[in-house]
Structures are given as structure tokens and as C-alpha cells.
Protein backbone atom coordinates (compact mmCIF):
# COMPACT_ATOMS: atom_id res chain seq x y z
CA UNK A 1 2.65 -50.89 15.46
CA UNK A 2 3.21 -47.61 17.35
CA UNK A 3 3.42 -49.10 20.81
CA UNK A 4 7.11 -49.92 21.30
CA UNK A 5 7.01 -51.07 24.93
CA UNK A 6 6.12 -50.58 28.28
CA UNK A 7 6.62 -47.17 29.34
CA UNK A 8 5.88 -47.42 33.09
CA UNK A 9 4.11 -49.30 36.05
CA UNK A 10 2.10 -46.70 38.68
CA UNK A 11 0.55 -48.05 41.30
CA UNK A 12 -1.00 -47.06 44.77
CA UNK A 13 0.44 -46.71 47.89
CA UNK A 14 -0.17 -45.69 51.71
CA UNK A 15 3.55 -44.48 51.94
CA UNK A 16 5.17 -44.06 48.80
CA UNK A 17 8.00 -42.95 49.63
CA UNK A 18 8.88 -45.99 51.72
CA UNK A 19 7.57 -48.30 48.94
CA UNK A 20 9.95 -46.61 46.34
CA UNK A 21 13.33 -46.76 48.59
CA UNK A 22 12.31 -50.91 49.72
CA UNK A 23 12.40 -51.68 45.39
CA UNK A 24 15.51 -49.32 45.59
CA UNK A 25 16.99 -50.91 48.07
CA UNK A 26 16.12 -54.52 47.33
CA UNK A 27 15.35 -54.64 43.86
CA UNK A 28 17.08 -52.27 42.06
CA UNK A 29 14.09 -50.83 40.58
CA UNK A 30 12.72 -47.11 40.27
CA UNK A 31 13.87 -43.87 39.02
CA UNK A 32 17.27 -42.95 39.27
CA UNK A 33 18.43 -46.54 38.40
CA UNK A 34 20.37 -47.66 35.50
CA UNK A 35 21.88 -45.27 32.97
CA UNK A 36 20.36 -44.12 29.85
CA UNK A 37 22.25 -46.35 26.62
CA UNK A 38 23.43 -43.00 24.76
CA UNK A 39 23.95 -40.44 27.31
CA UNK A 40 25.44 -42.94 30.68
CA UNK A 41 23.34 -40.52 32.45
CA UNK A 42 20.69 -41.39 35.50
CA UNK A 43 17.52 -39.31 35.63
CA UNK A 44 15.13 -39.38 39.18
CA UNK A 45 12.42 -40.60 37.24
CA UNK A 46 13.58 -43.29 35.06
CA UNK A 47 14.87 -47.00 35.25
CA UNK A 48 16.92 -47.91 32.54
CA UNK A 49 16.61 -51.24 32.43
CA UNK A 50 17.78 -54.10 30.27
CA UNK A 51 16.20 -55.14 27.04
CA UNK A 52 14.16 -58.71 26.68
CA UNK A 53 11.16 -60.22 27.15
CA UNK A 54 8.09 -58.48 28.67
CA UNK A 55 4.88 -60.43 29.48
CA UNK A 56 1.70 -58.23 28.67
CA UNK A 57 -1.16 -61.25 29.80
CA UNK A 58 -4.80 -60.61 31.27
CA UNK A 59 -5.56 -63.22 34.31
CA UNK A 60 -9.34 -64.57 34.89
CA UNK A 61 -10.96 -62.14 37.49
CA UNK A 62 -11.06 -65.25 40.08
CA UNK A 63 -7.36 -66.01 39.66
CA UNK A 64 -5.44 -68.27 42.24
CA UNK A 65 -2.29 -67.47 40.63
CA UNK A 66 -2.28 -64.03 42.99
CA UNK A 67 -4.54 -62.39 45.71
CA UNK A 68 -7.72 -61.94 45.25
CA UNK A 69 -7.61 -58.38 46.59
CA UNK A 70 -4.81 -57.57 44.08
CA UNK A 71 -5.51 -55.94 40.72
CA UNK A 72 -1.97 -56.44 39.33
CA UNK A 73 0.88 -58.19 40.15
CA UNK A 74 4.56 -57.16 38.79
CA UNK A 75 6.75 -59.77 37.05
CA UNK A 76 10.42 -58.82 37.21
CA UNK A 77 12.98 -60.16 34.56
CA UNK A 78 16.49 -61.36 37.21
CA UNK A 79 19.61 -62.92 36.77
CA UNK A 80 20.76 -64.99 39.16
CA UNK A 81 18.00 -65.87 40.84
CA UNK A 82 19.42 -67.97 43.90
CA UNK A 83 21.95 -65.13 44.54
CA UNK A 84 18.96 -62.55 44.71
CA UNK A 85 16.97 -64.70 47.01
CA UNK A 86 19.97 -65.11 49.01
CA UNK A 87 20.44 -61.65 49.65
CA UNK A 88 16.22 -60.48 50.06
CA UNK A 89 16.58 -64.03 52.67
CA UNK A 90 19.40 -62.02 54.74
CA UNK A 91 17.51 -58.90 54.67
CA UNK A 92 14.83 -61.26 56.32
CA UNK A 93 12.50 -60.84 53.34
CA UNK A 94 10.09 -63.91 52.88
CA UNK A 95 10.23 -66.05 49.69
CA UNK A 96 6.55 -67.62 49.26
CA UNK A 97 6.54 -69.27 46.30
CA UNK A 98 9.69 -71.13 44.46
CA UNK A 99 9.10 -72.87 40.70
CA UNK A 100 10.23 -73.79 37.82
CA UNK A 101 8.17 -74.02 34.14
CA UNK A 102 9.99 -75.88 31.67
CA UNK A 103 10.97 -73.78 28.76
CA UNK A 104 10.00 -71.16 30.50
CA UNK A 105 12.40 -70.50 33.73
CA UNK A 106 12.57 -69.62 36.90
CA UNK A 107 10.12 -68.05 38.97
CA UNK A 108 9.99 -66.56 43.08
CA UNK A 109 7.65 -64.61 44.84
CA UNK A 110 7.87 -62.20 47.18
CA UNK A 111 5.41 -59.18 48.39
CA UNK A 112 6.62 -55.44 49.47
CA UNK A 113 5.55 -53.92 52.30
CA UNK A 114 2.66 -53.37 51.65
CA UNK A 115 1.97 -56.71 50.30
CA UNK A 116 2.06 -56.43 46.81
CA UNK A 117 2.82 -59.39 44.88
CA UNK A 118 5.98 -59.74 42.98
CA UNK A 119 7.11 -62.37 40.90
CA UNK A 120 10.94 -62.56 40.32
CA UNK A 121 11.90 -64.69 36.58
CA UNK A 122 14.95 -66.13 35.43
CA UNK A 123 13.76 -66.79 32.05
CA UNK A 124 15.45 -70.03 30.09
CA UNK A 125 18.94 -68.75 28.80
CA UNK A 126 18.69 -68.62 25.23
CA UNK A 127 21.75 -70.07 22.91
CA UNK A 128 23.16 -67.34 20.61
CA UNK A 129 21.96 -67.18 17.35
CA UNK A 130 24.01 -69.37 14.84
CA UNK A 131 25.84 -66.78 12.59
């Protein structure tokens, strides 16, 4: 297959600016994070980001798992999950949702300002391949 991955996430928003320093800020997500794996160097536009799993799944239009009024939500691969709640807690941003799927992980949601669904996964740790 040609496709090798996902290449980006663009969305709408009323100030984004604002939006793009919160994930910054809070998340550690957006351009200008990370360093590129051959060069160490950052680049405004791009978030290096770690290799694993990436969820790609189509939801039924009438959904419950997210707002109605939302299109999309973002699923973001974490470590450490009670440490990062911890931290968007003490910067007195609210946790809605808390669960775990067997097999599966961890899972948190929280919303940006301008409410935008995110869900935050700890996926299952796997065990290193026997060698």
C-alpha cells in the first residue's frame, strides 16, 4: 500500500492561534514539537511524534460515544496517564470521562477550548518480543 500513515489532523477554529498554544501548552502537540529521527531538528509545522498504534475507525452518524455536533474527535496515544491528568487537573482542566477496556487500555477525555473532544489512551503495554 502507498499510504504509510497519517500525515496530519486540520481542523476548524474561531481562534486558532489560541487553540494551537492550549495543545502546546497542555498536550504537547503541534508544530514545532518533537525532533525529526535523522536530523534532531524541530520544524514550526511538524510534530514528531512517537511511532505505534493509530486508530483509523468510522463512528455511526448518531454516535453517543461523542457530541452530536462534533464531526471528529482526536484520540491521543499517552504515557502515563494519571500523571497527565494530574497536571491538565492543576491547570484546572476538566476530566469528563475516565475508563478502562480490557486489552485495550486506558482511556480520558477532555475537550479544548473550544470544546472539542479529545480522548487521551494509554494503550495495554505490550511484552517485548521473545528473541
Amino acid at each position: 500500500m502507498p499510504v504509510l500513515g497519517m500525515g496530519g489532523f486540520f481542523f476548524r477554529a474561531r481562534d486558532p492561534g489560541a487553540v494551537k498554544a492550549w495543545y502546546r501548552e497542555h498536550l504537547g502537540v503541534g508544530g514545532g514539537m518533537g525532533a525529526g529521527p535523522v536530523t534532531g531538528h524541530t520544524n514550526e509545522w511538524v510534530w514528531y511524534q512517537q511511532a505505534g498504534p493509530t486508530v483509523f475507525e468510522p463512528f455511526k452518524a448518531d454516535t453517543s460515544y461523542f457530541a452530536p455536533d462534533k464531526q471528529a474527535m482526536i484520540n491521543l496515544r499517552v504515557s502515563d496517564l494519571e500523571g497527565l491528568l494530574a497536571r491538565l487537573r492543576g491547570a484546572g482542566i476538566e476530566v469528563s470521562r475516565e475508563e478502562e477496556m480490557e486489552g485495550v487500555g486506558r482511556f480520558a477525555r477532555i475537550h479544548d477550548p473550544e470544546d472539542n473532544p479529545i480522548e487521551l489512551w494509554e494503550p495495554v503495554a505490550t511484552p517485548p518480543a521473545a528473541g
